[in-house]
N, C-alpha and C. Protein backbone atom coordinates (compact mmCIF):
# COMPACT_ATOMS: atom_id res chain seq x y z
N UNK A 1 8.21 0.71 -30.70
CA UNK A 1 9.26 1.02 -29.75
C UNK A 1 9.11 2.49 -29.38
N UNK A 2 9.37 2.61 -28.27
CA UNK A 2 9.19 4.16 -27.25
C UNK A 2 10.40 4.38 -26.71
N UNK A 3 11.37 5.34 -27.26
CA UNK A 3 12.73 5.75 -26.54
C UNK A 3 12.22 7.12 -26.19
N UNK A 4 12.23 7.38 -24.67
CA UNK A 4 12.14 8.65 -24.54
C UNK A 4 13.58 9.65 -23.45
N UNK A 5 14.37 9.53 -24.37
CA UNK A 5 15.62 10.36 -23.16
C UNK A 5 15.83 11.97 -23.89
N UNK A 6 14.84 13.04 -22.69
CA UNK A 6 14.82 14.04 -22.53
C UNK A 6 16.34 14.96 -21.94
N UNK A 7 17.14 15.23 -22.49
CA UNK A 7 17.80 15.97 -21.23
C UNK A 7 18.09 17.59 -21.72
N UNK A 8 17.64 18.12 -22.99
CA UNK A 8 17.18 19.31 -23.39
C UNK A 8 17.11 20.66 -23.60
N UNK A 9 15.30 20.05 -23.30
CA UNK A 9 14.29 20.64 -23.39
C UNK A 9 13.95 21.37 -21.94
N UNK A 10 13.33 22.28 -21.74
CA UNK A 10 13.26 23.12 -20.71
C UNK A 10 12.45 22.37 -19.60
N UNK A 11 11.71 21.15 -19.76
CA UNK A 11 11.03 19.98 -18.68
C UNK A 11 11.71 20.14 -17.81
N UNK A 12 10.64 19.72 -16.84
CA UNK A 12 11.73 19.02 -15.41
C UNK A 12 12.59 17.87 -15.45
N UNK A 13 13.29 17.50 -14.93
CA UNK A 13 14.08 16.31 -15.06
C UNK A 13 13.25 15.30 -14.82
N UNK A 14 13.10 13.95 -14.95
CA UNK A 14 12.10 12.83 -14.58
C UNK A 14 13.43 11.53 -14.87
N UNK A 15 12.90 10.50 -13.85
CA UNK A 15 13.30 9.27 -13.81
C UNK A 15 12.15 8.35 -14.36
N UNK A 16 11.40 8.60 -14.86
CA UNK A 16 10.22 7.63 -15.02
C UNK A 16 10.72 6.39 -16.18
N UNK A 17 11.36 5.40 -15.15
CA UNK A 17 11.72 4.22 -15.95
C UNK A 17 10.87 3.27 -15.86
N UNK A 18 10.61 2.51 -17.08
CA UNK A 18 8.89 1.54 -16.94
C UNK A 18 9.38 0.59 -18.40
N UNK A 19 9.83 -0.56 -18.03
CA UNK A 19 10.05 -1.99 -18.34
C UNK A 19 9.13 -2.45 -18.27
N UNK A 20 8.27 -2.88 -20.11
CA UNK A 20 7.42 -3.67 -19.71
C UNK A 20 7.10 -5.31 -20.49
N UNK A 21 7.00 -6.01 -20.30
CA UNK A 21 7.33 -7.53 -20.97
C UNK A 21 5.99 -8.16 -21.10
N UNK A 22 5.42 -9.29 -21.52
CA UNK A 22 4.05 -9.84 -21.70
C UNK A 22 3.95 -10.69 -20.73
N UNK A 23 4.80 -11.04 -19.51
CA UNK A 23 4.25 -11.46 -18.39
C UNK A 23 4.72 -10.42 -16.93
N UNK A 24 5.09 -9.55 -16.81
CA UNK A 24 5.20 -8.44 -15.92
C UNK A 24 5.86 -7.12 -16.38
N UNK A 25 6.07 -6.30 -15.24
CA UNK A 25 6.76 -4.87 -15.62
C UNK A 25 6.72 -4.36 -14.01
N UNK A 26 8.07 -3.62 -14.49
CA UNK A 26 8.53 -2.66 -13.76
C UNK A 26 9.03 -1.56 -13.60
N UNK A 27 9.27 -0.70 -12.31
CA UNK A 27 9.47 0.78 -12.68
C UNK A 27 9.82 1.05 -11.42
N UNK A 28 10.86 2.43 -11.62
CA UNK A 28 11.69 2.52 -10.85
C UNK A 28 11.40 4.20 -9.74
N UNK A 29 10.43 4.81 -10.79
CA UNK A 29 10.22 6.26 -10.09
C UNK A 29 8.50 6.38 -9.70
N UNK A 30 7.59 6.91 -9.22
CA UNK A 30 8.34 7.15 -7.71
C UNK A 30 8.80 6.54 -6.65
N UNK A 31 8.77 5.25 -6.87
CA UNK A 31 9.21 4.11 -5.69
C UNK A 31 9.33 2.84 -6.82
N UNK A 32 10.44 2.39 -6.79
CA UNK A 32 10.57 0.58 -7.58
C UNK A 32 9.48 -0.20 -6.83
N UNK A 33 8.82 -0.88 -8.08
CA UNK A 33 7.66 -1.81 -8.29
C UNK A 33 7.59 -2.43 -9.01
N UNK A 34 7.05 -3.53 -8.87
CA UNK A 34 7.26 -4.55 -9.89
C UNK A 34 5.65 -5.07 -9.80
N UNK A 35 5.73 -5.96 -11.15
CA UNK A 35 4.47 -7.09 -11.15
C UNK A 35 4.90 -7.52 -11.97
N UNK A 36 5.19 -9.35 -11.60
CA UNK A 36 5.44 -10.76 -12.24
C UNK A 36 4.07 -11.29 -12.15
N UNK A 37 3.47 -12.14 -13.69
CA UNK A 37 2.38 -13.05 -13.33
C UNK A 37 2.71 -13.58 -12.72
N UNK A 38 1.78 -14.78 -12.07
CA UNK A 38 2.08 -15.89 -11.67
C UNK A 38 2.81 -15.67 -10.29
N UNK A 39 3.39 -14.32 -9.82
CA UNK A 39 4.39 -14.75 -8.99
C UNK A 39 3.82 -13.22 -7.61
N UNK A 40 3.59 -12.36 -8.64
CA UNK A 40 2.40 -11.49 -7.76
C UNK A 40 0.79 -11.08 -7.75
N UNK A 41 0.24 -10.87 -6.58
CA UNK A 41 -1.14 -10.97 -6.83
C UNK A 41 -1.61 -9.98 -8.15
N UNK A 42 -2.47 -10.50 -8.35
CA UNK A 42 -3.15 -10.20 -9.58
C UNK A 42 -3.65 -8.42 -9.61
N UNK A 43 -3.13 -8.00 -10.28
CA UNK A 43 -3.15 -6.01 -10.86
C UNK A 43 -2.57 -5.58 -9.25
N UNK A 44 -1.80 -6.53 -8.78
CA UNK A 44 -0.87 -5.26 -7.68
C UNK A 44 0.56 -5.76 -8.15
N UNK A 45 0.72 -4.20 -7.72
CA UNK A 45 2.69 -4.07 -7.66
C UNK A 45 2.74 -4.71 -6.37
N UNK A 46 4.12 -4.40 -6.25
CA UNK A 46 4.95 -5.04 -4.88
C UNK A 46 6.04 -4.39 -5.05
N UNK A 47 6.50 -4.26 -3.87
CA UNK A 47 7.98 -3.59 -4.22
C UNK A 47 9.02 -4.37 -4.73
N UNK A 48 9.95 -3.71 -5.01
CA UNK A 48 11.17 -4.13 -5.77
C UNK A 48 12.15 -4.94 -5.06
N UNK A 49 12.53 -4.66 -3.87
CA UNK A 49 13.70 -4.85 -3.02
C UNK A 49 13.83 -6.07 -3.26
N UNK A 50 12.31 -6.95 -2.92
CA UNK A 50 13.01 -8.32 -2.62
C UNK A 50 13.56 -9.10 -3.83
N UNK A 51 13.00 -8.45 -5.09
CA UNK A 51 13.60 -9.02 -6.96
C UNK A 51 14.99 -8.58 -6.58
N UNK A 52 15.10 -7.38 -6.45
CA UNK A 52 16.42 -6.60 -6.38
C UNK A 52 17.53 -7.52 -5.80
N UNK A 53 17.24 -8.02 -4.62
CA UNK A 53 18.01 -9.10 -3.76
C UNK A 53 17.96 -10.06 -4.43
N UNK A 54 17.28 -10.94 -4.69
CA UNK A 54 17.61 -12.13 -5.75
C UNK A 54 18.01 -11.52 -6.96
N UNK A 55 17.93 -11.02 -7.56
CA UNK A 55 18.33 -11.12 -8.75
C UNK A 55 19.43 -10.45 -9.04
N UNK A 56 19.76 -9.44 -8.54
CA UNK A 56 21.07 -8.51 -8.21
C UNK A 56 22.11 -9.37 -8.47
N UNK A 57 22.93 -8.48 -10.07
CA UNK A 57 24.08 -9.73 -10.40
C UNK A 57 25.32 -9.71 -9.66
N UNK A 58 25.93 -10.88 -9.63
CA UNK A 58 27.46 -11.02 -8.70
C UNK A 58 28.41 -10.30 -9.11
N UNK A 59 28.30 -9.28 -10.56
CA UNK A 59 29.43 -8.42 -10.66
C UNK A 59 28.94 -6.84 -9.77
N UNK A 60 27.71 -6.76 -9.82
CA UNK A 60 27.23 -5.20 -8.75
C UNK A 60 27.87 -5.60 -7.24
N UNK A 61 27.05 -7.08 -7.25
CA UNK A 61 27.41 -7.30 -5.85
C UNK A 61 29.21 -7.11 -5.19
N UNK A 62 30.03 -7.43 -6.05
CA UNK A 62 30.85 -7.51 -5.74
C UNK A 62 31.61 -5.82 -5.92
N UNK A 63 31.31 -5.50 -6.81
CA UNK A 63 32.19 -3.88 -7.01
C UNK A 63 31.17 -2.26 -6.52
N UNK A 64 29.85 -2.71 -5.74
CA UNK A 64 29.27 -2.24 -5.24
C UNK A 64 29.89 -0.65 -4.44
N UNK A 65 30.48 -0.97 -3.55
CA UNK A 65 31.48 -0.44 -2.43
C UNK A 65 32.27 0.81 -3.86
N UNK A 66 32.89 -0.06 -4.33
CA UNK A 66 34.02 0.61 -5.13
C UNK A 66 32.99 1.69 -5.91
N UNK A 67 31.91 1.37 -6.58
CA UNK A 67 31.03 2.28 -7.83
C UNK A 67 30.41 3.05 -6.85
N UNK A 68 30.52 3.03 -5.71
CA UNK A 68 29.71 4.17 -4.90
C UNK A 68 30.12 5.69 -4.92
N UNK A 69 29.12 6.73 -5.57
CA UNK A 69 29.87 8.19 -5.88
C UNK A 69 30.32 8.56 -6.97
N UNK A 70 30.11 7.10 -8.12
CA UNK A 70 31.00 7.33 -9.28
C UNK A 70 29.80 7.66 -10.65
N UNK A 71 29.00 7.65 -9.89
CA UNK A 71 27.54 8.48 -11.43
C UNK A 71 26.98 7.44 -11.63
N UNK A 72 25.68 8.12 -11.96
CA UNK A 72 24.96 7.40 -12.45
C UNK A 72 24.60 6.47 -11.77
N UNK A 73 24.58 6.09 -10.40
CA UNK A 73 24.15 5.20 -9.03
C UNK A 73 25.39 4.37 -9.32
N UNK A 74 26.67 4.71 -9.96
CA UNK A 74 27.69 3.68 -9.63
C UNK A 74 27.38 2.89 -11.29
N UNK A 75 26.79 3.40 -12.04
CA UNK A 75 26.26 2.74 -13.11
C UNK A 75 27.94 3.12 -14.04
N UNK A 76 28.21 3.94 -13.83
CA UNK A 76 29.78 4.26 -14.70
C UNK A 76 30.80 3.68 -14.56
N UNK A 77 30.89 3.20 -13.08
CA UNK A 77 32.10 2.54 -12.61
C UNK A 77 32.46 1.08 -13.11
N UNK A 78 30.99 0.64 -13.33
CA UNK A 78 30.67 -1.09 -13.89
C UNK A 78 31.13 -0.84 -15.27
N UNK A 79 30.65 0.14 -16.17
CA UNK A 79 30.84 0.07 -17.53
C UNK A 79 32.26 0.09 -17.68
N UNK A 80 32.61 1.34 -16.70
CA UNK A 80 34.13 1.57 -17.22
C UNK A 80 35.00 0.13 -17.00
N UNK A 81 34.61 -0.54 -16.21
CA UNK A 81 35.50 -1.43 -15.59
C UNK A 81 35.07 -2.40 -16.32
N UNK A 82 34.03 -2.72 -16.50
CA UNK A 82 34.04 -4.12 -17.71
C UNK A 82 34.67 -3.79 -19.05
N UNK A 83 34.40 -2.25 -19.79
CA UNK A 83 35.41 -1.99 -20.88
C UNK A 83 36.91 -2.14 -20.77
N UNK A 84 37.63 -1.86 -19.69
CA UNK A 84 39.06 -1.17 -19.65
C UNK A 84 39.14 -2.98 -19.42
N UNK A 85 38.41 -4.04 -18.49
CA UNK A 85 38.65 -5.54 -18.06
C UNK A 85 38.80 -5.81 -19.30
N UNK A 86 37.97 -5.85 -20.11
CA UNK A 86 37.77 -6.75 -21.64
C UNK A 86 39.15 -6.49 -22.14
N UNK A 87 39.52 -4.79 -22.25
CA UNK A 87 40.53 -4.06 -23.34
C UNK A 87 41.91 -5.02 -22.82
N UNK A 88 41.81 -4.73 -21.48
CA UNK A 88 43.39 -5.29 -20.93
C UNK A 88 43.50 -6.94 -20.75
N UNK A 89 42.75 -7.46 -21.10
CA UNK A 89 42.59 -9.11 -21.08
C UNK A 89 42.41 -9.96 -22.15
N UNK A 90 41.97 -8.97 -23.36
CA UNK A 90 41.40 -9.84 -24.41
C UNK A 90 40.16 -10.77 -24.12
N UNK A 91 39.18 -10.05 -23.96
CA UNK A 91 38.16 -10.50 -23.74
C UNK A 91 37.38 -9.41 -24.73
N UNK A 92 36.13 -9.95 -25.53
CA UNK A 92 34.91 -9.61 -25.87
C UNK A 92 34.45 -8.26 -25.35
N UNK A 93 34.23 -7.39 -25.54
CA UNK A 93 33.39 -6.08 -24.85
C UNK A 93 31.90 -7.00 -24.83
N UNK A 94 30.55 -6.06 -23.65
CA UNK A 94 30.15 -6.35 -23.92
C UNK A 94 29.15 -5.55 -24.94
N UNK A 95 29.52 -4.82 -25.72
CA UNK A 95 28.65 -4.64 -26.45
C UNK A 95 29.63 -4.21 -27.54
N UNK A 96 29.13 -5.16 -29.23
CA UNK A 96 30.12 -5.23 -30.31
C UNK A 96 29.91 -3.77 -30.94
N UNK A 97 30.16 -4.19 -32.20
CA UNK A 97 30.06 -3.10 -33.35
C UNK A 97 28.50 -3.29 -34.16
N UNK A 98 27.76 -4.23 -33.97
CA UNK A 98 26.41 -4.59 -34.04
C UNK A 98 25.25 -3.92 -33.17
N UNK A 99 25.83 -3.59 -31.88
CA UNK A 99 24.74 -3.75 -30.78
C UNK A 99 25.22 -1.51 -31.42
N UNK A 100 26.24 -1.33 -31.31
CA UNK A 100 26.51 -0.10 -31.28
C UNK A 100 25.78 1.01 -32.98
N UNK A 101 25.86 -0.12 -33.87
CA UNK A 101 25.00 0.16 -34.90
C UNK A 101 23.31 0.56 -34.33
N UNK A 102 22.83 -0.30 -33.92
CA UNK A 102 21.32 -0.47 -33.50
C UNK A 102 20.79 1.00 -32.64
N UNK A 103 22.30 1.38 -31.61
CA UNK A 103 21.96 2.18 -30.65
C UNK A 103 21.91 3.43 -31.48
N UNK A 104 22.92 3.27 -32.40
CA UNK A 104 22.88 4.59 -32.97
C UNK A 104 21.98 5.05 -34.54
N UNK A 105 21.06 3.89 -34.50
CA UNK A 105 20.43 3.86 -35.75
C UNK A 105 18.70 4.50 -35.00
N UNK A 106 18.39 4.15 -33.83
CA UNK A 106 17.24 4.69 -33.03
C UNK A 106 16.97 6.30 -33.46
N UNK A 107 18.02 7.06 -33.33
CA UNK A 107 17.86 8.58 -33.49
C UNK A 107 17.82 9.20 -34.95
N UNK A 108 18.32 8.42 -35.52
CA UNK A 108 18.26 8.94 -37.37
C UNK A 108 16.67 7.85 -37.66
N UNK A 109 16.19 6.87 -37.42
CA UNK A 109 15.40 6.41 -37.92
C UNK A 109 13.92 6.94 -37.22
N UNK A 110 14.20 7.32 -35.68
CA UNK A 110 13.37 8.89 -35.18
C UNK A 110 13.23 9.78 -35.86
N UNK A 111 14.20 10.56 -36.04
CA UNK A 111 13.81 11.75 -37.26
C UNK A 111 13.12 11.22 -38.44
N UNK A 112 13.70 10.51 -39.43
CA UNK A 112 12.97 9.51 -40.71
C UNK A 112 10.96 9.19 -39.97
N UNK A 113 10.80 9.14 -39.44
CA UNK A 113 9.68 8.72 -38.87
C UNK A 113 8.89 10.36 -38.21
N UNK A 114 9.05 10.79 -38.05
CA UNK A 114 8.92 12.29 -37.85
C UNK A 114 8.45 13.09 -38.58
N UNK A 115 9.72 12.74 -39.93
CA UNK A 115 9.48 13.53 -41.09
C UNK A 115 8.71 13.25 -41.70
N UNK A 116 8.16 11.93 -41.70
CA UNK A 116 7.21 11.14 -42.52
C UNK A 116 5.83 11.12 -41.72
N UNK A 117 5.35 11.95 -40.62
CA UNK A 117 4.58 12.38 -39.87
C UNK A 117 4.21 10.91 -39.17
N UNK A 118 4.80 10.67 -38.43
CA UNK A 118 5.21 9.26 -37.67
C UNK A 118 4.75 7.99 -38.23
N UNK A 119 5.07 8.29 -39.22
CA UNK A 119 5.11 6.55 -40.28
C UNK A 119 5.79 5.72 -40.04
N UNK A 120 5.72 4.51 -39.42
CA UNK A 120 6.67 3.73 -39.62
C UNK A 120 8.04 3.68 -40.33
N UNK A 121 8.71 3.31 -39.90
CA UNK A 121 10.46 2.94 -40.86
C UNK A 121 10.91 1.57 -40.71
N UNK A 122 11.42 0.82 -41.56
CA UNK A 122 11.93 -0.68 -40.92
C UNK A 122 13.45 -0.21 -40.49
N UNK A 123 13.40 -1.18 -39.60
CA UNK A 123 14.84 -0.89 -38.69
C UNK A 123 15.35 -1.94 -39.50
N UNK A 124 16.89 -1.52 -40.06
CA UNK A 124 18.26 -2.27 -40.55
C UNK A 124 18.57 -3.45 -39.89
N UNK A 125 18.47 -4.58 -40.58
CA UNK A 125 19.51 -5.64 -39.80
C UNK A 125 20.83 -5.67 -40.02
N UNK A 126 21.57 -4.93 -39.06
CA UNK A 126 22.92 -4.58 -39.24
C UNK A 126 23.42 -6.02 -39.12
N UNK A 127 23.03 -7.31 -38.69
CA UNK A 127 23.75 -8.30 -38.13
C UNK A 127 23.51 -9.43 -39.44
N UNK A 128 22.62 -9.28 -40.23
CA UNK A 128 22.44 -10.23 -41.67
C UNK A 128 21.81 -11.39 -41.17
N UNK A 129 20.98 -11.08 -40.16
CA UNK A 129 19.89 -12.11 -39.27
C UNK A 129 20.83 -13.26 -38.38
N UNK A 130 22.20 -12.48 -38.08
CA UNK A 130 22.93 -13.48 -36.96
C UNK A 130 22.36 -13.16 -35.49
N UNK A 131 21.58 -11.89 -35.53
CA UNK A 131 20.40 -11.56 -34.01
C UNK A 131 19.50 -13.19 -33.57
N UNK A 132 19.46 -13.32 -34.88
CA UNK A 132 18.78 -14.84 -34.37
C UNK A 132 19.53 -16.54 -33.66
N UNK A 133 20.84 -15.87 -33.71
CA UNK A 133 21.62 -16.76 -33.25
C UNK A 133 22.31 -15.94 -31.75
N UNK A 134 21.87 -17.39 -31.00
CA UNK A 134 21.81 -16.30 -29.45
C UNK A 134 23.81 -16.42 -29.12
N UNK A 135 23.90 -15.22 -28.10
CA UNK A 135 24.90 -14.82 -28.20
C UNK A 135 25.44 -14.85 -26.35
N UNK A 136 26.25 -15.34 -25.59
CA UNK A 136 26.65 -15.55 -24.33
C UNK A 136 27.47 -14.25 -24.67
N UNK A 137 26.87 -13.54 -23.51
CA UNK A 137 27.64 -12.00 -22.81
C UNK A 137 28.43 -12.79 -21.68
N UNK A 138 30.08 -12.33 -21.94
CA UNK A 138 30.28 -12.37 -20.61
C UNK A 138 29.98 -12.14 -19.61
N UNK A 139 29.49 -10.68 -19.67
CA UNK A 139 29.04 -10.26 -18.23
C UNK A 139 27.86 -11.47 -17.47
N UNK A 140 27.11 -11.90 -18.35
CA UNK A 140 26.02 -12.77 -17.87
C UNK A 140 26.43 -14.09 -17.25
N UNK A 141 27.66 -14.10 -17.27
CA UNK A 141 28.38 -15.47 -16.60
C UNK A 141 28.44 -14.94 -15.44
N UNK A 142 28.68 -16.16 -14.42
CA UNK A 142 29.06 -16.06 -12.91
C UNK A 142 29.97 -15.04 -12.71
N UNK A 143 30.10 -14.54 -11.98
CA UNK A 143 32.04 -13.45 -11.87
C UNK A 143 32.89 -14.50 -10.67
């Protein structure tokens, strides 16, 4: 695993986001590109837009307008609003006290790996192997 969020160090700032999976990958700086097997020609990108359009979920689509201006490309407005939705409804967050372990176990088990002149570390199963039992996010439902 490769976490790299710089915000620092005296560097330039960079967006270089790069998703990559065993049948495509994508990336978002200097221009969104993608490559799906099977679905784009073989060692070319393609642009993004047209994934973007299909796949673009019905909760962006819909609060789009509203997250515009609000950080982070509107990326704050969704979080805040699915947290404060869940809090005031009784609904599930989507992310538990499990997922929030994991996030915050990346940076202490970085250092541990560092110190150990980049040796491996096993990462904690904070969940007692319930990761293997799949889990429906609300958000991933229809809106």
């Amino acid at each position: 695993m490769v976490v790299t969020h710089d915000t620092s160090s005296p560097r330039p700032y960079s967006r270089d986001f790069l998703i990559q999976g065993t049948r495509g990958i994508a990336r978002k700086y200097p221009e969104p590109k993608i490559h799906i097997e099977g679905r784009s020609e073989p060692h070319r990108w393609e642009p993004a837009d047209a994934y973007l359009e299909e796949y673009d979920h019905p909760l962006w689509r819909r609060y789009e307008a509203d997250a515009t201006g609000a950080g982070h490309g509107g990326m704050d407005f969704i979080e805040d609003y699915r947290l404060v939705n869940s809090l005031l409804n009784g609904l599930p967050p989507d992310m538990d006290v499990y997922d929030a372990a994991v996030l915050s176990a990346v940076s202490e088990l970085s250092e541990q790996s560092i110190n150990r002149a980049g040796e491996s570390v096993p990462f904690p199963d904070f969940t007692r192997g319930m990761w293997k039992t799949p889990r429906q996010l609300e958000v991933m439902k229809k809106v």
